[in-house]
C-alpha atoms as a PDB file:
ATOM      1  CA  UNK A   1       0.000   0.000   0.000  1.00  0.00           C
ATOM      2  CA  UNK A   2       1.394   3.368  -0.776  1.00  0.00           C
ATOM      3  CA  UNK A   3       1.473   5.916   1.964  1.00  0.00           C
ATOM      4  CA  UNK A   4       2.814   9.264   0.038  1.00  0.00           C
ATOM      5  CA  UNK A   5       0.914  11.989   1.056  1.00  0.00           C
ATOM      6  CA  UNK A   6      -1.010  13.914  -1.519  1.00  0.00           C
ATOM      7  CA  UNK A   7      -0.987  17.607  -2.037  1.00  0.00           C
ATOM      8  CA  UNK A   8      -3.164  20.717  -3.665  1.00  0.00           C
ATOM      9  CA  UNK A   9      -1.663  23.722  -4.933  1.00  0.00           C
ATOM     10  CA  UNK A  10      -4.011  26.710  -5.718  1.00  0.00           C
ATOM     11  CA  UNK A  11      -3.279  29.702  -7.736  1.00  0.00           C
ATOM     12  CA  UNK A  12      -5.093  32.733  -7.583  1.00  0.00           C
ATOM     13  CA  UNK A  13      -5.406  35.662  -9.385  1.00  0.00           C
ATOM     14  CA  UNK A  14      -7.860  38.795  -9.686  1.00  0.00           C
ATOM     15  CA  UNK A  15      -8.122  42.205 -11.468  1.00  0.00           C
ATOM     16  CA  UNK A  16      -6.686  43.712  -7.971  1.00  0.00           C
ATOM     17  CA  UNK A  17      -3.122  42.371  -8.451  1.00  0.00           C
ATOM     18  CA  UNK A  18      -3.549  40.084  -6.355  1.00  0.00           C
ATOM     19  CA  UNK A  19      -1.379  36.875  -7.807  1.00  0.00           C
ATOM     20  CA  UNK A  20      -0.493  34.445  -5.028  1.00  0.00           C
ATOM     21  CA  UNK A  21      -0.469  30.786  -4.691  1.00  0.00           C
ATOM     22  CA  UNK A  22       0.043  28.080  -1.818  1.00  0.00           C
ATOM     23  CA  UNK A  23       0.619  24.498  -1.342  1.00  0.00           C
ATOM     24  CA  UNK A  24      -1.149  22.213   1.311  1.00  0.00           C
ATOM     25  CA  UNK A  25      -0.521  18.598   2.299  1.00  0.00           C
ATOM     26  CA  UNK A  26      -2.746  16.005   3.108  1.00  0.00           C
ATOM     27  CA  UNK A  27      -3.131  12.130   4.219  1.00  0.00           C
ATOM     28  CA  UNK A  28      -4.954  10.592   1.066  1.00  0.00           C
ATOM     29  CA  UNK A  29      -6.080  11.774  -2.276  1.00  0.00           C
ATOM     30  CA  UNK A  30      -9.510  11.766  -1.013  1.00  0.00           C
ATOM     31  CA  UNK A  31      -8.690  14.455   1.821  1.00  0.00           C
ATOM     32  CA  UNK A  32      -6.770  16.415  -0.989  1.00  0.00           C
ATOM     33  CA  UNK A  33      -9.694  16.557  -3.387  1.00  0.00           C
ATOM     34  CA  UNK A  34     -12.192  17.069  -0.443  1.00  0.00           C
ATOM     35  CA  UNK A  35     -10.112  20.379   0.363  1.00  0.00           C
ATOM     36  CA  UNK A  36      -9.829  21.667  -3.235  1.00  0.00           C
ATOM     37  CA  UNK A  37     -13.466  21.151  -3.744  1.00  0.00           C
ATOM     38  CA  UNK A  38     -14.528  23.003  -0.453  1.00  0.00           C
ATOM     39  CA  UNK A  39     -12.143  25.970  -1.784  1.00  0.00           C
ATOM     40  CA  UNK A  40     -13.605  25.830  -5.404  1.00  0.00           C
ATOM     41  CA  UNK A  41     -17.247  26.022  -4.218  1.00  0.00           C
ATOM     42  CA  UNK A  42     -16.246  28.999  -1.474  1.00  0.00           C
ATOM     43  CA  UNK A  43     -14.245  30.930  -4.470  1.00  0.00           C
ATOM     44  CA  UNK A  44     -17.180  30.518  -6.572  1.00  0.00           C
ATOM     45  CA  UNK A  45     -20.271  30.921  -3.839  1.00  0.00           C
ATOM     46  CA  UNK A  46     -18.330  34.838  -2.999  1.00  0.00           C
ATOM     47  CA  UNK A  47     -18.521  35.811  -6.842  1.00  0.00           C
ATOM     48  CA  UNK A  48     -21.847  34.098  -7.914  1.00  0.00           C
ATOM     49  CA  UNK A  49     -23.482  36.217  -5.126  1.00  0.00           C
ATOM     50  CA  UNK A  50     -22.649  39.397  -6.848  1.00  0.00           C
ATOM     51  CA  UNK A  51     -23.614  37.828 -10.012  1.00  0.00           C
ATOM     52  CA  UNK A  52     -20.241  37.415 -12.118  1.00  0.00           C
ATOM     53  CA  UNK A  53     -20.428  34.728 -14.321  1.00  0.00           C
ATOM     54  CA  UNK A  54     -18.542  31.912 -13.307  1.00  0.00           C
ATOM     55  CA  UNK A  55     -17.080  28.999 -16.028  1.00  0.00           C
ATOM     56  CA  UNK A  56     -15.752  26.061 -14.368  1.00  0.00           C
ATOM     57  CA  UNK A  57     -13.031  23.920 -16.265  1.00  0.00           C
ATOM     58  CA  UNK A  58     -12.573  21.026 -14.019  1.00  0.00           C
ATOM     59  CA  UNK A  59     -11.640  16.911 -14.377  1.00  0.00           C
ATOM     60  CA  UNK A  60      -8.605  17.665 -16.310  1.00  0.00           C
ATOM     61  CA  UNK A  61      -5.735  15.114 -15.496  1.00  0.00           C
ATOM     62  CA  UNK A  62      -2.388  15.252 -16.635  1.00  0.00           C
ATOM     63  CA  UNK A  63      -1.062  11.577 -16.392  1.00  0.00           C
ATOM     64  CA  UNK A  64       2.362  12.548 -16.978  1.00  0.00           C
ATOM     65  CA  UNK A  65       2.776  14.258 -13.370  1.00  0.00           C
ATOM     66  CA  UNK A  66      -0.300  12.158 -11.846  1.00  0.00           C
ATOM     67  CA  UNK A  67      -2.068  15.707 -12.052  1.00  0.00           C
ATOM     68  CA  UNK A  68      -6.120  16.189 -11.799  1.00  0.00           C
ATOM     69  CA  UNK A  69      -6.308  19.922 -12.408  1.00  0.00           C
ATOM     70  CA  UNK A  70      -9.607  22.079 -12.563  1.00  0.00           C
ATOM     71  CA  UNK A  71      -9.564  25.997 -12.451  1.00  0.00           C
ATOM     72  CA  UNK A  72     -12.780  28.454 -11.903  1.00  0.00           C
ATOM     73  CA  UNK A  73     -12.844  31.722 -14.680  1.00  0.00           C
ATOM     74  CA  UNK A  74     -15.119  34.765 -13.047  1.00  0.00           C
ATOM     75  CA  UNK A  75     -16.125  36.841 -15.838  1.00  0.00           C
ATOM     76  CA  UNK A  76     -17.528  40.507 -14.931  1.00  0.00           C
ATOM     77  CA  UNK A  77     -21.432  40.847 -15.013  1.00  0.00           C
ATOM     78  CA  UNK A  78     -22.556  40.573 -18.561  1.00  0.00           C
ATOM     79  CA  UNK A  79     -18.968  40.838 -19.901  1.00  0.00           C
ATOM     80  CA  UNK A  80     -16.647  38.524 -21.206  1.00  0.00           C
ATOM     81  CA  UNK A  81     -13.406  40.484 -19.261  1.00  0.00           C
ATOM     82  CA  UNK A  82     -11.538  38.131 -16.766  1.00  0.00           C
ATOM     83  CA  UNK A  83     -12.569  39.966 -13.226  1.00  0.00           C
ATOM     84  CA  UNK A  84     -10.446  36.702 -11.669  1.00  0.00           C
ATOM     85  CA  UNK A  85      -9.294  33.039 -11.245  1.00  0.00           C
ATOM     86  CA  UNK A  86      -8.071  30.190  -9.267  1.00  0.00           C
ATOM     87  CA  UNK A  87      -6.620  26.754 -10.424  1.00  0.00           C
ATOM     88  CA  UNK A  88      -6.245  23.870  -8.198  1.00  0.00           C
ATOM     89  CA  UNK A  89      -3.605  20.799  -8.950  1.00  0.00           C
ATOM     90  CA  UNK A  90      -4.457  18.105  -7.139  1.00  0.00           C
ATOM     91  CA  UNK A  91      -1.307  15.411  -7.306  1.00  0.00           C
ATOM     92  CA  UNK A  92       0.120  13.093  -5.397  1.00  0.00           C
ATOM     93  CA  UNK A  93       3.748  13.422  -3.804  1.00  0.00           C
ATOM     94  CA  UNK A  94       6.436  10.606  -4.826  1.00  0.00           C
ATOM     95  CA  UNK A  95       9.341   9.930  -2.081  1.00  0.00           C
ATOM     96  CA  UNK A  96      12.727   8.250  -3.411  1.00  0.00           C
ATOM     97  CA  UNK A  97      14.593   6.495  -0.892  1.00  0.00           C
END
């Protein structure tokens, strides 16, 4: 049984300059994706009250790095202009001994 722990790195970015990004660890995959989903809904449940449009691009996976990836686009009220973003990587970590 493997016993890496997993990780989820957001990214986030708005129209405010704010640009950051963190990394958290976790147990299992399914505590990883648990957290990342919890974040995603949050991100979107503070825009979709002021009623930005919100596109979700989710259930991406990138075998190569053992990647699921999903990011949420908030588009300005009845404009197509990028008001702000987060994407979430959802991978778990490898340990050589």
């Amino acid at each position: 049984m493997n016993n890496n722990p997993w990780y989820v790195t957001t990214h986030h970015w708005d129209d405010d300059c704010h640009d950051c990004a963190d990394v958290k660890f976790f147990p299992s995959a399914k505590a990883a994706t648990d957290y990342a989903t919890e974040q995603r809904d949050k991100f979107i449940a503070s825009y979709e009250s002021d009623n930005y449009g919100v596109e979700i691009l989710s259930g991406t996976s990138n075998a190569a790095y053992r990647e699921t990836y999903f990011e949420v686009d908030v588009y300005y009220p009845g404009s197509d202009a990028l008001a702000a973003c987060e994407e979430y990587k959802i991978g778990e970590v490898h340990v050589s001994v």
